[in-house]
C-alpha atoms as a PDB file:
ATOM      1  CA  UNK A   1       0.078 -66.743  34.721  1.00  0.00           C
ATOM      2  CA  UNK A   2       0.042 -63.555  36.101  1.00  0.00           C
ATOM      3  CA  UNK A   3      -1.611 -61.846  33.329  1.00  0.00           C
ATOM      4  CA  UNK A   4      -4.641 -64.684  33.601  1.00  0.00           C
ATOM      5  CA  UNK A   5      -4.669 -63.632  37.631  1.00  0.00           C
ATOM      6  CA  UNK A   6      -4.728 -59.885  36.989  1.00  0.00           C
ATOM      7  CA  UNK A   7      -7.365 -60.257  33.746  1.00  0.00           C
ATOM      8  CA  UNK A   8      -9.770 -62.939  35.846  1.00  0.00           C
ATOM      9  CA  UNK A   9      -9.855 -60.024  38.859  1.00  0.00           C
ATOM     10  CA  UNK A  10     -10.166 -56.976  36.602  1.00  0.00           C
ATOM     11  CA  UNK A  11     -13.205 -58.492  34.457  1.00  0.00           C
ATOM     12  CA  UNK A  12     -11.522 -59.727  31.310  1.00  0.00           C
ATOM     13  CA  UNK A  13     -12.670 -63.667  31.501  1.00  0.00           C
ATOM     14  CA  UNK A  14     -11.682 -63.582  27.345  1.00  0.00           C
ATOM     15  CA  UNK A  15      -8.106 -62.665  28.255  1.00  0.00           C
ATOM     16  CA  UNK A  16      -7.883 -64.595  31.363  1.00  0.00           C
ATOM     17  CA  UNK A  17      -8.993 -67.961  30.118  1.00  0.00           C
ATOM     18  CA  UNK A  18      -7.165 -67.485  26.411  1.00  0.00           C
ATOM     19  CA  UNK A  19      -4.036 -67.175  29.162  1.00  0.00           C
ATOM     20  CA  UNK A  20      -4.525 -70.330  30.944  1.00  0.00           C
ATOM     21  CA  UNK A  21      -5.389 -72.116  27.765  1.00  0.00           C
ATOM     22  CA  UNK A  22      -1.888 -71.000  26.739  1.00  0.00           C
ATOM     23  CA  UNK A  23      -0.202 -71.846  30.014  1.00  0.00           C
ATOM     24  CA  UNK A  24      -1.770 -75.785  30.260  1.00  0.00           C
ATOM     25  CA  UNK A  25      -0.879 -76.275  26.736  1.00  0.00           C
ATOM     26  CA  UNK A  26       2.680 -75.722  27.122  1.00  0.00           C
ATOM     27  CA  UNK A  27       5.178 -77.118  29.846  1.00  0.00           C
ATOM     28  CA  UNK A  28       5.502 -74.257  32.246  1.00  0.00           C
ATOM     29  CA  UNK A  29       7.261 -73.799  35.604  1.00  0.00           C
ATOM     30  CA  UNK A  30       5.230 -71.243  37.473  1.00  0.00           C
ATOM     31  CA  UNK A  31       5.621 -67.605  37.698  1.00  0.00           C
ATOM     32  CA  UNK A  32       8.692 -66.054  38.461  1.00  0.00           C
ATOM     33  CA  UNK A  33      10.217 -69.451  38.083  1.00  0.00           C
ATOM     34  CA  UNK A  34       9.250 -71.115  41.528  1.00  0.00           C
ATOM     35  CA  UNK A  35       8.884 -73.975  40.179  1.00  0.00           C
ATOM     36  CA  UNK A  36       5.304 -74.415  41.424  1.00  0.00           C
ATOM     37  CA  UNK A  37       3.087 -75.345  37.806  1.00  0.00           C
ATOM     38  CA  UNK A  38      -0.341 -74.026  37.265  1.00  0.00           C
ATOM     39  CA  UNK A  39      -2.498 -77.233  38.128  1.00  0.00           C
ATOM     40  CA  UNK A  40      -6.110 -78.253  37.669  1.00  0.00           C
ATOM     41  CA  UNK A  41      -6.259 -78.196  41.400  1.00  0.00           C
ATOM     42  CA  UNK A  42      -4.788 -74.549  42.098  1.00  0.00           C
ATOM     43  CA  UNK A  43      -7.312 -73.288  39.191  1.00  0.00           C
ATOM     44  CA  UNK A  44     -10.159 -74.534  41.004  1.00  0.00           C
ATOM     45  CA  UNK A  45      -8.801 -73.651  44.623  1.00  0.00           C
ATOM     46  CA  UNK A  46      -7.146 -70.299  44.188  1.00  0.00           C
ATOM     47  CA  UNK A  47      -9.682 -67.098  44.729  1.00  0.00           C
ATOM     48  CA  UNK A  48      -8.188 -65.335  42.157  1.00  0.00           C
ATOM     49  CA  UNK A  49      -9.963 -67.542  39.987  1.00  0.00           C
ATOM     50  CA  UNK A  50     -13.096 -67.084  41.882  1.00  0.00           C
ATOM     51  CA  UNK A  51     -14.441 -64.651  38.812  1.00  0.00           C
ATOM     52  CA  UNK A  52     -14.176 -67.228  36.604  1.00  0.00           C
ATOM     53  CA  UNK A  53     -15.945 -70.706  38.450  1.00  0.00           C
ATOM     54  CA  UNK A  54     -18.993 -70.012  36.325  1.00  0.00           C
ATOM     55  CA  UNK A  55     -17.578 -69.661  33.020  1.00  0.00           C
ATOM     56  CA  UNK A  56     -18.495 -72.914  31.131  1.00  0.00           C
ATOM     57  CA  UNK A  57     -14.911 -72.499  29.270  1.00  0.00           C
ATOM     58  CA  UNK A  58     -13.425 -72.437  32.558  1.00  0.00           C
ATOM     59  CA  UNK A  59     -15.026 -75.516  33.714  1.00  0.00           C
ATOM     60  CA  UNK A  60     -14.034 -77.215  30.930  1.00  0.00           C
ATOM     61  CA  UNK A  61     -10.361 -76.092  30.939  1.00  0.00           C
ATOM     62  CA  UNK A  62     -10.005 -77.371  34.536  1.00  0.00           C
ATOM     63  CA  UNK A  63     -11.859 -80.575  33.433  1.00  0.00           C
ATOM     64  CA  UNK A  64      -9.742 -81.103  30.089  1.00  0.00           C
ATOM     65  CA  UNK A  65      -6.860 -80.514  32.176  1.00  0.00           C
ATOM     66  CA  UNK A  66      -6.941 -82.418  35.034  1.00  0.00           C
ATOM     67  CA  UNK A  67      -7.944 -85.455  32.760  1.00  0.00           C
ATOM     68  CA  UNK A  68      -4.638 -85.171  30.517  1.00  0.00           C
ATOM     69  CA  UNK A  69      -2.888 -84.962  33.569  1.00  0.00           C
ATOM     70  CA  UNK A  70      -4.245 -88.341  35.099  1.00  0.00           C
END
């Protein structure tokens, strides 16, 4: 997760969203083991996201995701 956050801010969308496609595809607990998992909702809420809202891959990660998850 934290390597998606750090590649979405520093301009790397290709790293950042081959990250989260990794992290929603396999049953993860949340960085550093908080226990709080990367949801459909946090993608679309959290700003350090906010580089990535307009990539169509994006938009259809979040989408594909929060419709499994229903």
């Amino acid at each position: 997760e934290i390597l998606a956050r750090v590649a979405a801010r520093m301009g790397d969308p290709d790293r950042a969203i081959a990250a989260l496609h990794k992290l929603l595809s396999t049953p993860y607990s949340g960085a550093f083991g908080f226990g709080v998992p990367l949801t459909p909702a946090l993608l679309r809420l959290d700003p350090m996201f906010d580089p990535l809202r307009n990539d169509p891959r994006f938009q259809k990660l979040v989408a594909s995701t929060a419709l499994k998850r229903r």
